[in-house]
PDB file of N, CA and C in Angstrom:
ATOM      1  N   UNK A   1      23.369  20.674   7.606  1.00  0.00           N
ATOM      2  CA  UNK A   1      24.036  19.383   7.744  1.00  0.00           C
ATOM      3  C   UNK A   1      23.408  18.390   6.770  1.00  0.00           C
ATOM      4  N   UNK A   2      24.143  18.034   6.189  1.00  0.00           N
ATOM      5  CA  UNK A   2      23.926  16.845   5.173  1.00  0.00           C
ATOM      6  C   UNK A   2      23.611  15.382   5.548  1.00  0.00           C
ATOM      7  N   UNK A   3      22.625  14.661   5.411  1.00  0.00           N
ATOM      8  CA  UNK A   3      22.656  13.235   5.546  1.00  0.00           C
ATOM      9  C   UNK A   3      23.267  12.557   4.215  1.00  0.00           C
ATOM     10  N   UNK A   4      24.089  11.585   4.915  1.00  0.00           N
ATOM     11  CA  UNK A   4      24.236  10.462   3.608  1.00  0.00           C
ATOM     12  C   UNK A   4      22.998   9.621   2.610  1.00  0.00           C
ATOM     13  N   UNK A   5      23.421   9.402   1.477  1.00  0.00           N
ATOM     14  CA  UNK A   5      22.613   9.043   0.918  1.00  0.00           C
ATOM     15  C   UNK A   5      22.888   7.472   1.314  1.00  0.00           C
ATOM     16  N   UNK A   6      21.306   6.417   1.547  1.00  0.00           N
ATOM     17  CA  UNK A   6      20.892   5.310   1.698  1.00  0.00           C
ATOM     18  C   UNK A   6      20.766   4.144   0.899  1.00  0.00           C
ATOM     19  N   UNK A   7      20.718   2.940   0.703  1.00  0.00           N
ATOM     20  CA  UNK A   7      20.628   2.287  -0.368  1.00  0.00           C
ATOM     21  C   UNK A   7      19.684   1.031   0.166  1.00  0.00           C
ATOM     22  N   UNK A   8      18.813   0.361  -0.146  1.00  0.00           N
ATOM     23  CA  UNK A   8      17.995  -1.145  -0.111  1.00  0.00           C
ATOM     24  C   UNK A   8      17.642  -1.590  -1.210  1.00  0.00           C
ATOM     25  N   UNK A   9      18.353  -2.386  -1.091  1.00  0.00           N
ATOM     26  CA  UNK A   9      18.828  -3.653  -2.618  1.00  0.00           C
ATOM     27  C   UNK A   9      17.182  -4.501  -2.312  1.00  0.00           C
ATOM     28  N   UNK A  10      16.692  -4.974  -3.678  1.00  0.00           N
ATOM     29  CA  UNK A  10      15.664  -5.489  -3.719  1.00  0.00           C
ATOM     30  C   UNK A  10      15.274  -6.812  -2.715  1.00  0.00           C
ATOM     31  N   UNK A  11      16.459  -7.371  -2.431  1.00  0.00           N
ATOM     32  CA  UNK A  11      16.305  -8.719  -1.672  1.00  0.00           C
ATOM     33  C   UNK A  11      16.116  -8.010  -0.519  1.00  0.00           C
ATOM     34  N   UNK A  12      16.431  -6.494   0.341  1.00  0.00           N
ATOM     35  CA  UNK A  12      15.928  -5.812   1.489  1.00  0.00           C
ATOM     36  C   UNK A  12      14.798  -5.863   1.545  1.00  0.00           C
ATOM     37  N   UNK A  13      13.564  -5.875   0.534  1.00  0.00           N
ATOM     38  CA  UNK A  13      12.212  -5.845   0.784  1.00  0.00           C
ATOM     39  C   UNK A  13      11.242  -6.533   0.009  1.00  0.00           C
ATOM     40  N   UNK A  14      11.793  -7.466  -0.745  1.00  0.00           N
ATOM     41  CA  UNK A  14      10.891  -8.415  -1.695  1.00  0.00           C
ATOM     42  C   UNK A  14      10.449  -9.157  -0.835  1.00  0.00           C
ATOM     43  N   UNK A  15       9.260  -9.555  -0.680  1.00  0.00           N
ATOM     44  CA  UNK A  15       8.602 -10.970  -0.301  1.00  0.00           C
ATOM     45  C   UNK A  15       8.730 -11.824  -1.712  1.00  0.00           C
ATOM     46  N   UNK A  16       9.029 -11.648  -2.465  1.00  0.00           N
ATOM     47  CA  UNK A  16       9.256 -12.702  -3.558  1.00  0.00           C
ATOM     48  C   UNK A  16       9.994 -12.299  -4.544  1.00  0.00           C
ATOM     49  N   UNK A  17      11.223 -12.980  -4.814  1.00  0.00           N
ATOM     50  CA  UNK A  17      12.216 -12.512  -5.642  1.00  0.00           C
ATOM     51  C   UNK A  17      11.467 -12.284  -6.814  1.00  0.00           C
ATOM     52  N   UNK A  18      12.142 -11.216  -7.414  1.00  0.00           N
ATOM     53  CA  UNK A  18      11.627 -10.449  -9.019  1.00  0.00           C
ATOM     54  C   UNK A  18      10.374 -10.199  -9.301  1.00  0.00           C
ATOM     55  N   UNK A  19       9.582  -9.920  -7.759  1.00  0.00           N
ATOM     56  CA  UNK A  19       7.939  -9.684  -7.810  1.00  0.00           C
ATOM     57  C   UNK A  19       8.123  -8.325  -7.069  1.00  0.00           C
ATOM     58  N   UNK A  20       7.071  -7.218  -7.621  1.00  0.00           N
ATOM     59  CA  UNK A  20       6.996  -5.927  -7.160  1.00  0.00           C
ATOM     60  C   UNK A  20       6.042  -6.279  -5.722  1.00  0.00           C
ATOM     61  N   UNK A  21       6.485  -6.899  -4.737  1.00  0.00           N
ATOM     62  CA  UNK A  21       5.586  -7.398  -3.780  1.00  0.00           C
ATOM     63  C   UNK A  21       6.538  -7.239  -2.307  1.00  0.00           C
ATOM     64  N   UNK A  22       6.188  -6.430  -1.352  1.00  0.00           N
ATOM     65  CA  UNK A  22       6.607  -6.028  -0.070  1.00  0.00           C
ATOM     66  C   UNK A  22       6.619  -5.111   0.593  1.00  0.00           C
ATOM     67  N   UNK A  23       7.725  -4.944   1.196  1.00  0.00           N
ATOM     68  CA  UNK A  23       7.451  -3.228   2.492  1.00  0.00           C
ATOM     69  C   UNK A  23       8.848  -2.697   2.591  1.00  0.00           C
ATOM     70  N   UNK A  24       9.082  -1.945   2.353  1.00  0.00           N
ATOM     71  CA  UNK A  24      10.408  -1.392   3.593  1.00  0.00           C
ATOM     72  C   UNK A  24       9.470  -0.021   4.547  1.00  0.00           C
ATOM     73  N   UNK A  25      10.492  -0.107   5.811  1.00  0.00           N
ATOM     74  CA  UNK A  25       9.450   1.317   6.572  1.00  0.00           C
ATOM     75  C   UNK A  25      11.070   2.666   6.509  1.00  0.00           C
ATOM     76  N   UNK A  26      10.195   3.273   6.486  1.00  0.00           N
ATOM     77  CA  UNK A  26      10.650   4.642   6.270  1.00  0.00           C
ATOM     78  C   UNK A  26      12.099   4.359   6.907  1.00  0.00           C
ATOM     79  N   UNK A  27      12.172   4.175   8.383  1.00  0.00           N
ATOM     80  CA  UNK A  27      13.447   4.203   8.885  1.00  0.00           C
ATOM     81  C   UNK A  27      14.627   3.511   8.811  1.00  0.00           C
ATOM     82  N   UNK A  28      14.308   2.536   8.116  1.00  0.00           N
ATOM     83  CA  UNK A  28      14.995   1.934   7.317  1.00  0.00           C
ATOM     84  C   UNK A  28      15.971   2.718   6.341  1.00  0.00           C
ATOM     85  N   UNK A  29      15.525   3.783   6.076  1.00  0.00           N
ATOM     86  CA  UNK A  29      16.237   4.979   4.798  1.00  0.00           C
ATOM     87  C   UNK A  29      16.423   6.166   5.435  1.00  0.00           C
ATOM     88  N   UNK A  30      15.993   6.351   6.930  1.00  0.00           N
ATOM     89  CA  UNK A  30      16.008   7.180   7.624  1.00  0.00           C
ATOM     90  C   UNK A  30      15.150   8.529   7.036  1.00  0.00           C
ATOM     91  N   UNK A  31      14.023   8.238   6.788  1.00  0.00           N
ATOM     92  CA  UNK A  31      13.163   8.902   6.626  1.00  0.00           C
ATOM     93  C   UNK A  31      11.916   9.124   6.501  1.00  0.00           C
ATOM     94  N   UNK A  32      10.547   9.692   6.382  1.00  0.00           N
ATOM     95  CA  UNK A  32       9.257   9.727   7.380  1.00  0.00           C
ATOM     96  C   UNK A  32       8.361   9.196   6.295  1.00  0.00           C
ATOM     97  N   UNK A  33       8.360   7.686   5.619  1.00  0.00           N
ATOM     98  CA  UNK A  33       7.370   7.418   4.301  1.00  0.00           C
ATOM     99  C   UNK A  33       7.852   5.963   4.866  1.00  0.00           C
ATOM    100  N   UNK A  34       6.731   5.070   4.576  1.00  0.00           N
ATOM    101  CA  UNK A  34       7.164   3.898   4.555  1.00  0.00           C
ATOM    102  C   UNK A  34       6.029   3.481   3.428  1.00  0.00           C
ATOM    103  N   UNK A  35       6.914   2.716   2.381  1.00  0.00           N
ATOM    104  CA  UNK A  35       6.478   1.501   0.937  1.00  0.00           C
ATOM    105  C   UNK A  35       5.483   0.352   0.953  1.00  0.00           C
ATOM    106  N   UNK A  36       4.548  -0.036   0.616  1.00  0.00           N
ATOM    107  CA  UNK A  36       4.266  -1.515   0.591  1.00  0.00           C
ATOM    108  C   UNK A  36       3.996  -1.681  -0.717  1.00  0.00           C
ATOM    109  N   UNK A  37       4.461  -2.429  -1.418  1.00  0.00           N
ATOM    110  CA  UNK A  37       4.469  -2.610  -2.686  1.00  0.00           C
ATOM    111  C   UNK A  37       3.104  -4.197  -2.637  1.00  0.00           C
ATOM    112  N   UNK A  38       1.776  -3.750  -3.341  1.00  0.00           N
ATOM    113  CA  UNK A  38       1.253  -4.717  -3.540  1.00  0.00           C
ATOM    114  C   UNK A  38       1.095  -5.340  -4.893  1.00  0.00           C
ATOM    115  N   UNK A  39       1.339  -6.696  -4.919  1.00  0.00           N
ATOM    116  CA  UNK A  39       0.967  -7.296  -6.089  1.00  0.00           C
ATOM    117  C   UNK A  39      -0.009  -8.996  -6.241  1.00  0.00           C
ATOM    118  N   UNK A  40      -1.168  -9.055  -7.038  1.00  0.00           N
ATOM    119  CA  UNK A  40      -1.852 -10.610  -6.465  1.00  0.00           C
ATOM    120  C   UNK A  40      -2.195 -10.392  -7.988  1.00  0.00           C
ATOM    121  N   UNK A  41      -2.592 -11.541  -8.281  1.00  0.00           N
ATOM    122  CA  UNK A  41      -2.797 -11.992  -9.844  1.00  0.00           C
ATOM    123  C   UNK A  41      -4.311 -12.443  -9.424  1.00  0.00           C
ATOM    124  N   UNK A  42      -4.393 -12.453  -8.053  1.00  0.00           N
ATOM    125  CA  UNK A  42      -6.273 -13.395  -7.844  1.00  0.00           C
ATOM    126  C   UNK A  42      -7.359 -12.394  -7.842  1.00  0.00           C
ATOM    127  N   UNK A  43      -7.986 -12.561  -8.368  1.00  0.00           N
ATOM    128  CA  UNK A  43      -9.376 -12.048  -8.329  1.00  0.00           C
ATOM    129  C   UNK A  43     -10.330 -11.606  -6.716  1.00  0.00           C
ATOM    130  N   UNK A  44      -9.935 -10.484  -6.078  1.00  0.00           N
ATOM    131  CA  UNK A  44     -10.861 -10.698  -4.875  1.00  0.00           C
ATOM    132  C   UNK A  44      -9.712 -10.575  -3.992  1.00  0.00           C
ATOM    133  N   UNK A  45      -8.631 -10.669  -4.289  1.00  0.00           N
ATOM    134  CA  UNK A  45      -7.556 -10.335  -3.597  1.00  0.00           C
ATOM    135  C   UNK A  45      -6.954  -8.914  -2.903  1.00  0.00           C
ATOM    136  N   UNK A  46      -6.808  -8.908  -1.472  1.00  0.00           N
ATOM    137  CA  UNK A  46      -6.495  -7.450  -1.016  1.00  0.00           C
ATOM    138  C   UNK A  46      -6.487  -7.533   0.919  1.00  0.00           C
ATOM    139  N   UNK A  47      -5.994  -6.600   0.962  1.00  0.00           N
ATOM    140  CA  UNK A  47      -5.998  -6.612   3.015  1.00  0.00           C
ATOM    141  C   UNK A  47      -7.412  -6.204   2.972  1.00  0.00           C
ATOM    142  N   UNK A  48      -7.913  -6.936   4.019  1.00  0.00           N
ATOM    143  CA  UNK A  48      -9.150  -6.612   4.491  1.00  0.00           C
ATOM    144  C   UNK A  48      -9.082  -5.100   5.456  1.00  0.00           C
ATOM    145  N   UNK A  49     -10.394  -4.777   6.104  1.00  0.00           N
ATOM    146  CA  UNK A  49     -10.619  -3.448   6.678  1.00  0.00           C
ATOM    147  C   UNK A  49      -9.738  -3.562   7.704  1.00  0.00           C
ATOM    148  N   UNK A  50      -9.039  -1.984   7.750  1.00  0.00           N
ATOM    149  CA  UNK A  50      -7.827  -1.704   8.652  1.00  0.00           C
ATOM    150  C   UNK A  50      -7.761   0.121   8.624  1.00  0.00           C
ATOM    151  N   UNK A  51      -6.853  -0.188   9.583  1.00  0.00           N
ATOM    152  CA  UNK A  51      -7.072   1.813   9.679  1.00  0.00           C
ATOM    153  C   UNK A  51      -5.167   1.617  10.421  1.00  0.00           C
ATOM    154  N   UNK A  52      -4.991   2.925   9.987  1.00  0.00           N
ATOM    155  CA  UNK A  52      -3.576   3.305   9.964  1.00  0.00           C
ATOM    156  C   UNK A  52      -3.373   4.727  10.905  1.00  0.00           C
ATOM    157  N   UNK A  53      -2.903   5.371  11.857  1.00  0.00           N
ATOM    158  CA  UNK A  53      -3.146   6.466  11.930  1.00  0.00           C
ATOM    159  C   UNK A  53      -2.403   7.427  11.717  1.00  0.00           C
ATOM    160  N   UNK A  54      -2.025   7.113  10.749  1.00  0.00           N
ATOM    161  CA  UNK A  54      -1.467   8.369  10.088  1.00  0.00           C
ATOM    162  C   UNK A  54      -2.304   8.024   8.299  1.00  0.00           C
ATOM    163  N   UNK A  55      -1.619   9.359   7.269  1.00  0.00           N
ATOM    164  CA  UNK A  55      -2.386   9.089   5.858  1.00  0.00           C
ATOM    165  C   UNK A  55      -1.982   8.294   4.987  1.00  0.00           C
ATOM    166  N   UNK A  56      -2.636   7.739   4.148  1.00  0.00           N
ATOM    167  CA  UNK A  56      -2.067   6.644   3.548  1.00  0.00           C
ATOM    168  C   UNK A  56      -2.108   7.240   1.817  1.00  0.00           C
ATOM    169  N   UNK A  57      -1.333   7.179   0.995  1.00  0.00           N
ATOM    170  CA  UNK A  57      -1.468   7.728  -0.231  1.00  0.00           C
ATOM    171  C   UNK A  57      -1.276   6.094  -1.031  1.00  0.00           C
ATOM    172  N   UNK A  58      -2.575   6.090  -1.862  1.00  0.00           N
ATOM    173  CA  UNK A  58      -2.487   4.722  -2.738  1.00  0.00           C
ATOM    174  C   UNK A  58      -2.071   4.793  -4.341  1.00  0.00           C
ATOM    175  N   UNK A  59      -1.138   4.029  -5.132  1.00  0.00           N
ATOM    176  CA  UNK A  59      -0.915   4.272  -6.569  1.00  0.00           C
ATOM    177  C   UNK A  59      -1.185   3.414  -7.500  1.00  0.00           C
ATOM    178  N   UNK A  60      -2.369   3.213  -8.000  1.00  0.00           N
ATOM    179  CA  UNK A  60      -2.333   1.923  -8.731  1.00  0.00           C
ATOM    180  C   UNK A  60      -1.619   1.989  -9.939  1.00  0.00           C
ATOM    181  N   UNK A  61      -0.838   0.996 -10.203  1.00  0.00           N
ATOM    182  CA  UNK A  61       0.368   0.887 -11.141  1.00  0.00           C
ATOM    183  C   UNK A  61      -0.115  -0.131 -12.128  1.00  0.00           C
ATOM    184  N   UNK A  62      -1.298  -0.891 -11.851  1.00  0.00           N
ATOM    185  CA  UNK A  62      -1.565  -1.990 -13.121  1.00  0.00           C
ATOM    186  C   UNK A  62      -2.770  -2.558 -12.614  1.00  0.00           C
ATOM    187  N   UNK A  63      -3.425  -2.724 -13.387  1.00  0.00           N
ATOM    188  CA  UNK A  63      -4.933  -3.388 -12.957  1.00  0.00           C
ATOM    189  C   UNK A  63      -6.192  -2.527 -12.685  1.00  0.00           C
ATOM    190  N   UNK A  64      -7.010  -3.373 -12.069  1.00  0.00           N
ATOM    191  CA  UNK A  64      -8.519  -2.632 -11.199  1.00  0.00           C
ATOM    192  C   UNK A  64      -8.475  -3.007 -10.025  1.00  0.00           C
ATOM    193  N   UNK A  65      -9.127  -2.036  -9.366  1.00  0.00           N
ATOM    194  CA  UNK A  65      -9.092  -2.381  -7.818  1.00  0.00           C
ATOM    195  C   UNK A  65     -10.604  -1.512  -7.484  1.00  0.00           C
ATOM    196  N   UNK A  66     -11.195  -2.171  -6.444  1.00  0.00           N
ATOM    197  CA  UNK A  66     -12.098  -1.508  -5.418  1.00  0.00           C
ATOM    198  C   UNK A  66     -11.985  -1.341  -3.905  1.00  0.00           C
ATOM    199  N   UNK A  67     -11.842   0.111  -3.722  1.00  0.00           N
ATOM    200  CA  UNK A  67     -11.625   0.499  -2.830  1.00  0.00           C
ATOM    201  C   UNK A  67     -12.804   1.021  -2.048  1.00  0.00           C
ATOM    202  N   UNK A  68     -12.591   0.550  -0.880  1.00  0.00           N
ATOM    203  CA  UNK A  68     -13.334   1.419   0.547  1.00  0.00           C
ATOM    204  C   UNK A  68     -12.411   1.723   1.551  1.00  0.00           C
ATOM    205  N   UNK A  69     -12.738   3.287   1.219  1.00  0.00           N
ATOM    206  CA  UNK A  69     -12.214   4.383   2.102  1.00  0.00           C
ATOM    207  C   UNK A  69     -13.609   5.224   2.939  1.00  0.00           C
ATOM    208  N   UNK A  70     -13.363   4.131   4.313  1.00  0.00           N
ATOM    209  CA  UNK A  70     -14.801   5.331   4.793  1.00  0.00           C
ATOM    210  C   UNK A  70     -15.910   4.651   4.742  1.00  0.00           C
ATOM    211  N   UNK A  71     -16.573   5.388   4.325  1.00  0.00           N
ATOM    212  CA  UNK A  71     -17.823   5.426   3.704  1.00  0.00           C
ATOM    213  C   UNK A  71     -18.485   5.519   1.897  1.00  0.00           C
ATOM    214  N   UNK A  72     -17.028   5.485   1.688  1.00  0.00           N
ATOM    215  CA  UNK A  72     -16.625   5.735   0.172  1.00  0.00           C
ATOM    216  C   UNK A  72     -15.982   4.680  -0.673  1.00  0.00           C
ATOM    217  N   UNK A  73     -17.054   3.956  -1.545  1.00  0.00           N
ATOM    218  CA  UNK A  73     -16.696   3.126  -2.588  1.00  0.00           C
ATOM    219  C   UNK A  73     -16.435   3.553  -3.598  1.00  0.00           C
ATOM    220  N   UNK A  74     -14.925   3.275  -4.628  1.00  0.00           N
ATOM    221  CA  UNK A  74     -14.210   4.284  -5.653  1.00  0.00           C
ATOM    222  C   UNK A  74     -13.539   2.185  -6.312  1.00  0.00           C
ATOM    223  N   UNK A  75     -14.026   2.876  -7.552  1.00  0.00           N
ATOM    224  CA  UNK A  75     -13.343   1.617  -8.514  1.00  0.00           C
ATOM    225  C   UNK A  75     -12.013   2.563  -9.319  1.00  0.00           C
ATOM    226  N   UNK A  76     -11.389   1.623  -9.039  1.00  0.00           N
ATOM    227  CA  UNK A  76     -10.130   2.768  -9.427  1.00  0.00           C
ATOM    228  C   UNK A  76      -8.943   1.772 -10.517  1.00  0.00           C
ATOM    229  N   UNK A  77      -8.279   2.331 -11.370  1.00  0.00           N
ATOM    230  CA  UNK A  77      -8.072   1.463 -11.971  1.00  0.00           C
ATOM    231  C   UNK A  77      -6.233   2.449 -12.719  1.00  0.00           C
ATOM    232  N   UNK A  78      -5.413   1.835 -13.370  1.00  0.00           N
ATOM    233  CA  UNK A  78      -4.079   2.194 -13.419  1.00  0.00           C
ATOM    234  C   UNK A  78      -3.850   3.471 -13.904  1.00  0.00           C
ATOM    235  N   UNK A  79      -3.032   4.168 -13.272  1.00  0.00           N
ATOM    236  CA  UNK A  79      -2.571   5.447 -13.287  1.00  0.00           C
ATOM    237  C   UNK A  79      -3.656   6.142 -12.279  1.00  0.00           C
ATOM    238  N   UNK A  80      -4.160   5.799 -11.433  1.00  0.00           N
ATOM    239  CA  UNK A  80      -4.842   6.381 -10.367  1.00  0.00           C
ATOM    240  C   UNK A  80      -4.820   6.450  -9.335  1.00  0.00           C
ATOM    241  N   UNK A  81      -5.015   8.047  -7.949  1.00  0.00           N
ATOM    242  CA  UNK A  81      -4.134   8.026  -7.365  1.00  0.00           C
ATOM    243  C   UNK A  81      -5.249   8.483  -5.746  1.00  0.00           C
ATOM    244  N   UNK A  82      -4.897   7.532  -5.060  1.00  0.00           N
ATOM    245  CA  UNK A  82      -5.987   8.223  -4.115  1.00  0.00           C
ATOM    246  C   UNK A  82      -5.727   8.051  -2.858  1.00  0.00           C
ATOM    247  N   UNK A  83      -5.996   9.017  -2.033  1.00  0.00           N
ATOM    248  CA  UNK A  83      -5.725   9.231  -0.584  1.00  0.00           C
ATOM    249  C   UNK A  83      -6.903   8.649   0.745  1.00  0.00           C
ATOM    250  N   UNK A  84      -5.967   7.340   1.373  1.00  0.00           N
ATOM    251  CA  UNK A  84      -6.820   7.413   2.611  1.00  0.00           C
ATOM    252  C   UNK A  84      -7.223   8.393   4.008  1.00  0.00           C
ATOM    253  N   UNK A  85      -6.999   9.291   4.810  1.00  0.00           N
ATOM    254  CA  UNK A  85      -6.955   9.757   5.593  1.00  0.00           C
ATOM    255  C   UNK A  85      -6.831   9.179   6.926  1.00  0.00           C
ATOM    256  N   UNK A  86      -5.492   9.918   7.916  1.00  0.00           N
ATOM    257  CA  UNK A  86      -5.177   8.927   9.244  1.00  0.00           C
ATOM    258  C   UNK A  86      -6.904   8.628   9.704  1.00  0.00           C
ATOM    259  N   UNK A  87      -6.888   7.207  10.419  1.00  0.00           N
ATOM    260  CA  UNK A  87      -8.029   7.158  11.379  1.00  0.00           C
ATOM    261  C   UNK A  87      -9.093   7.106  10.949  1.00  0.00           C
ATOM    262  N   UNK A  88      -9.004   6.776   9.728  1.00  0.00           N
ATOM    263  CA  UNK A  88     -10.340   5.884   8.372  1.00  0.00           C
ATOM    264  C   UNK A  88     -10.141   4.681   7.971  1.00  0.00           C
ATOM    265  N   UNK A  89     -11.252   3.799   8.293  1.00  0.00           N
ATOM    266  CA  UNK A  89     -11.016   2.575   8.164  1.00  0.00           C
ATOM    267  C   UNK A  89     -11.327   2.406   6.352  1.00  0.00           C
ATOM    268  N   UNK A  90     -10.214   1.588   5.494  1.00  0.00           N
ATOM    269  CA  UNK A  90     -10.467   1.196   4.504  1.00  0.00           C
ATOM    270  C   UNK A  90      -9.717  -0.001   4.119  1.00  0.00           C
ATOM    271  N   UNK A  91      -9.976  -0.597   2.656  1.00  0.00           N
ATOM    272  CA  UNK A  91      -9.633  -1.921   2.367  1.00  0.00           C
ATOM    273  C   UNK A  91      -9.416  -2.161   1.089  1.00  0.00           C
ATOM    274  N   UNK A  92      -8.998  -2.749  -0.226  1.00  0.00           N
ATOM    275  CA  UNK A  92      -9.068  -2.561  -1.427  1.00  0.00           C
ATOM    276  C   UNK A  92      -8.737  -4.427  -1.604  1.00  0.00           C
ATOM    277  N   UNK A  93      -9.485  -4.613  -3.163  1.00  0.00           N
ATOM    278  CA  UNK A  93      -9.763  -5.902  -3.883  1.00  0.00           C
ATOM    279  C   UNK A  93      -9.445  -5.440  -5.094  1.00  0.00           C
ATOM    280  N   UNK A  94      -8.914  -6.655  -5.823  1.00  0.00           N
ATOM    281  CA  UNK A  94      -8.477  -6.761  -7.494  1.00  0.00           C
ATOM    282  C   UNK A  94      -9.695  -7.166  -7.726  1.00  0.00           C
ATOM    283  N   UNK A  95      -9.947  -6.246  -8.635  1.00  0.00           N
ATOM    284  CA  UNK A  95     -11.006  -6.275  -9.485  1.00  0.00           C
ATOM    285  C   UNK A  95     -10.937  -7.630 -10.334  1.00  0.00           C
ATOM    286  N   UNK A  96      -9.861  -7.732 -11.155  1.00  0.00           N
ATOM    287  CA  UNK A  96      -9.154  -8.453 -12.036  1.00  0.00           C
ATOM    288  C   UNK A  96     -10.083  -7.457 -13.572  1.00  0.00           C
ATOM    289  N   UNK A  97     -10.162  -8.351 -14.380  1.00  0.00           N
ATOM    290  CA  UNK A  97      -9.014  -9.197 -14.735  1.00  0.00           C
ATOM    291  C   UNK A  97      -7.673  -9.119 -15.128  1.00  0.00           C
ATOM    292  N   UNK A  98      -7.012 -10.108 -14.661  1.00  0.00           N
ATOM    293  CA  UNK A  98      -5.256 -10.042 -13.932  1.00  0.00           C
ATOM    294  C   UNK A  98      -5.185  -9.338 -13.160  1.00  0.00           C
ATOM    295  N   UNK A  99      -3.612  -9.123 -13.299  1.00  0.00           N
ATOM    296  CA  UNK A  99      -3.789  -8.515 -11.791  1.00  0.00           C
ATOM    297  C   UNK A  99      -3.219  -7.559 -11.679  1.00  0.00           C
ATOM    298  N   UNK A 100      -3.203  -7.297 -10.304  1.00  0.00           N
ATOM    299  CA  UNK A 100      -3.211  -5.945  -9.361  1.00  0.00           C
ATOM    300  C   UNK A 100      -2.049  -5.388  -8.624  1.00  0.00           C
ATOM    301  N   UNK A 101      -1.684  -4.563  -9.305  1.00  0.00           N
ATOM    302  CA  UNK A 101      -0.291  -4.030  -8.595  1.00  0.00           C
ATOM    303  C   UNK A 101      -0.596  -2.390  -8.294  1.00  0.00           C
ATOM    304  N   UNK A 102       0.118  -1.910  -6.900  1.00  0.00           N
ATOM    305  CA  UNK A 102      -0.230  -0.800  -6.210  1.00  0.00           C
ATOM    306  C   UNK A 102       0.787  -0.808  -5.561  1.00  0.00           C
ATOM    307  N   UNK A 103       1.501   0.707  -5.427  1.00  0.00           N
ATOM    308  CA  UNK A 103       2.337   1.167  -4.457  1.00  0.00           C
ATOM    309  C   UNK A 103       1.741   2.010  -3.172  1.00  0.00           C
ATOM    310  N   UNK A 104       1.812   1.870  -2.280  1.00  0.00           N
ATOM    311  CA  UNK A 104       1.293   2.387  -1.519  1.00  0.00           C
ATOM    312  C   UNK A 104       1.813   3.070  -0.246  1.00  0.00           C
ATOM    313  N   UNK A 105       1.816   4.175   0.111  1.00  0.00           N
ATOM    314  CA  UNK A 105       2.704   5.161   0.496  1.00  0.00           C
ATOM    315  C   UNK A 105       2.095   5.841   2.326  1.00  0.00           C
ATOM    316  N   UNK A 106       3.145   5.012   3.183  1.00  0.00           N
ATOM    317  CA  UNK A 106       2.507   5.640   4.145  1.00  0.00           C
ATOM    318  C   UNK A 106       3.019   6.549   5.240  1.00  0.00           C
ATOM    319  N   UNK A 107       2.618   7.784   5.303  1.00  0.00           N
ATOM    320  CA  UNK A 107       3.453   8.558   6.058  1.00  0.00           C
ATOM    321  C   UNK A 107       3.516   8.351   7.473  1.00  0.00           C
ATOM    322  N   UNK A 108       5.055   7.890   7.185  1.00  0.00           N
ATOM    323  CA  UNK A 108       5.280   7.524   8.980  1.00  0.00           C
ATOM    324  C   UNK A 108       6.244   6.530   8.618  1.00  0.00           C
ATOM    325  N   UNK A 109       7.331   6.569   9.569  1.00  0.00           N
ATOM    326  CA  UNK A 109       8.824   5.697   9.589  1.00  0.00           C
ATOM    327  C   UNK A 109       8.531   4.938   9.721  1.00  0.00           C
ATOM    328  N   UNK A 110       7.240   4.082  10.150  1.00  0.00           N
ATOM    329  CA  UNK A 110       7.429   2.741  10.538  1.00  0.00           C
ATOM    330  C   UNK A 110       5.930   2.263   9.959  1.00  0.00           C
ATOM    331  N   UNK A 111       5.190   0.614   9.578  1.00  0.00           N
ATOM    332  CA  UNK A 111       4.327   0.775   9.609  1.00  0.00           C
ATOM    333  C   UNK A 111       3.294   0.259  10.406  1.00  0.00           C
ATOM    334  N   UNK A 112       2.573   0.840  10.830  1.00  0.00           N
ATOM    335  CA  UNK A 112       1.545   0.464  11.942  1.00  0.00           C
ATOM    336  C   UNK A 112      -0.016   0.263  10.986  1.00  0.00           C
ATOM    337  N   UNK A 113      -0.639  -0.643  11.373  1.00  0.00           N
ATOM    338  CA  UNK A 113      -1.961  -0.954  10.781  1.00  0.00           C
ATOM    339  C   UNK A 113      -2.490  -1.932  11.896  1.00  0.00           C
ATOM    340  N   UNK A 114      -4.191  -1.629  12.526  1.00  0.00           N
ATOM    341  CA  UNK A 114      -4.488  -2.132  13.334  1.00  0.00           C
ATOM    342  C   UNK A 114      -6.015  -2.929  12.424  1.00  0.00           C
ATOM    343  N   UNK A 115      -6.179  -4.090  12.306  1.00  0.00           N
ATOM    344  CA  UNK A 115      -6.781  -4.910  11.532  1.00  0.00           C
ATOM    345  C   UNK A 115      -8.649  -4.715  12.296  1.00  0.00           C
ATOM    346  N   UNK A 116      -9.586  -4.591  11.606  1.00  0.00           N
ATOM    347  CA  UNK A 116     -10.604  -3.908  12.101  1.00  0.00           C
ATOM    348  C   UNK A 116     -11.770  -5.413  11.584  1.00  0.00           C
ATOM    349  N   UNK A 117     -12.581  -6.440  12.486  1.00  0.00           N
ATOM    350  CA  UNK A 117     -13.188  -7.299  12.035  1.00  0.00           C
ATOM    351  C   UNK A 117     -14.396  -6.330  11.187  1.00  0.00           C
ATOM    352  N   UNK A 118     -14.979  -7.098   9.837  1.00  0.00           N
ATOM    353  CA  UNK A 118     -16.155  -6.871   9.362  1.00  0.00           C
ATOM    354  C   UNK A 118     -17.432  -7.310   9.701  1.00  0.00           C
ATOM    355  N   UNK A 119     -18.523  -6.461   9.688  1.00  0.00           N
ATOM    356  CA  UNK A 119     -19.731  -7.272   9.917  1.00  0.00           C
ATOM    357  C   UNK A 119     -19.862  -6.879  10.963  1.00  0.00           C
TER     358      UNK A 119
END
């Protein structure tokens, strides 16, 4: 059995018109991945520590970024591609300079992230 094919026009998931910046969740397209498209031009900029439980696959598309995954600090920078694991707390910052754009890929229709204080 065939599903129809889906469509979400950019104004479906932009937080800011003509900026690579937002979310759609998987079910939305009826299917098991949900998008967050990040983009910040600031220096130091990024979600703080959080854990997801399911895996999270990260793509940096432009810039530097530092990531903590874990116990694991990784400076990672464009065309680089790296995996959080469900039920690991991690967090990522623009390195700069300029900025920071990342697609970020999370398996699971919907997205769930439970925000974890530091310190």
């Amino acid at each position: 059995m065939s599903r129809a094919p889906k469509r979400l026009r950019a104004a479906d998931w932009q937080a800011q018109e003509g900026r690579w910046k937002g979310r759609f969740e998987g079910a939305q397209l009826d299917t098991g991945v949900t998008v967050l498209f990040f983009s910040s031009d600031e220096v130091g900029a990024g979600p703080g520590l959080h854990v997801h439980p399911y895996d999270e696959v990260f793509i940096i598309r432009r810039g530097r970024a530092l990531y903590t995954i874990g116990d694991e600090v990784i400076e990672a920078s464009e065309g680089d591609i790296l995996m959080g694991p469900a039920h690991v707390p991690h967090k990522f910052e623009n390195l700069g300079p300029g900025p920071l754009e990342t697609t970020d890929i999370h398996l699971s229709d919907r997205w769930i992230q439970t925000e974890i204080e530091e310190g």
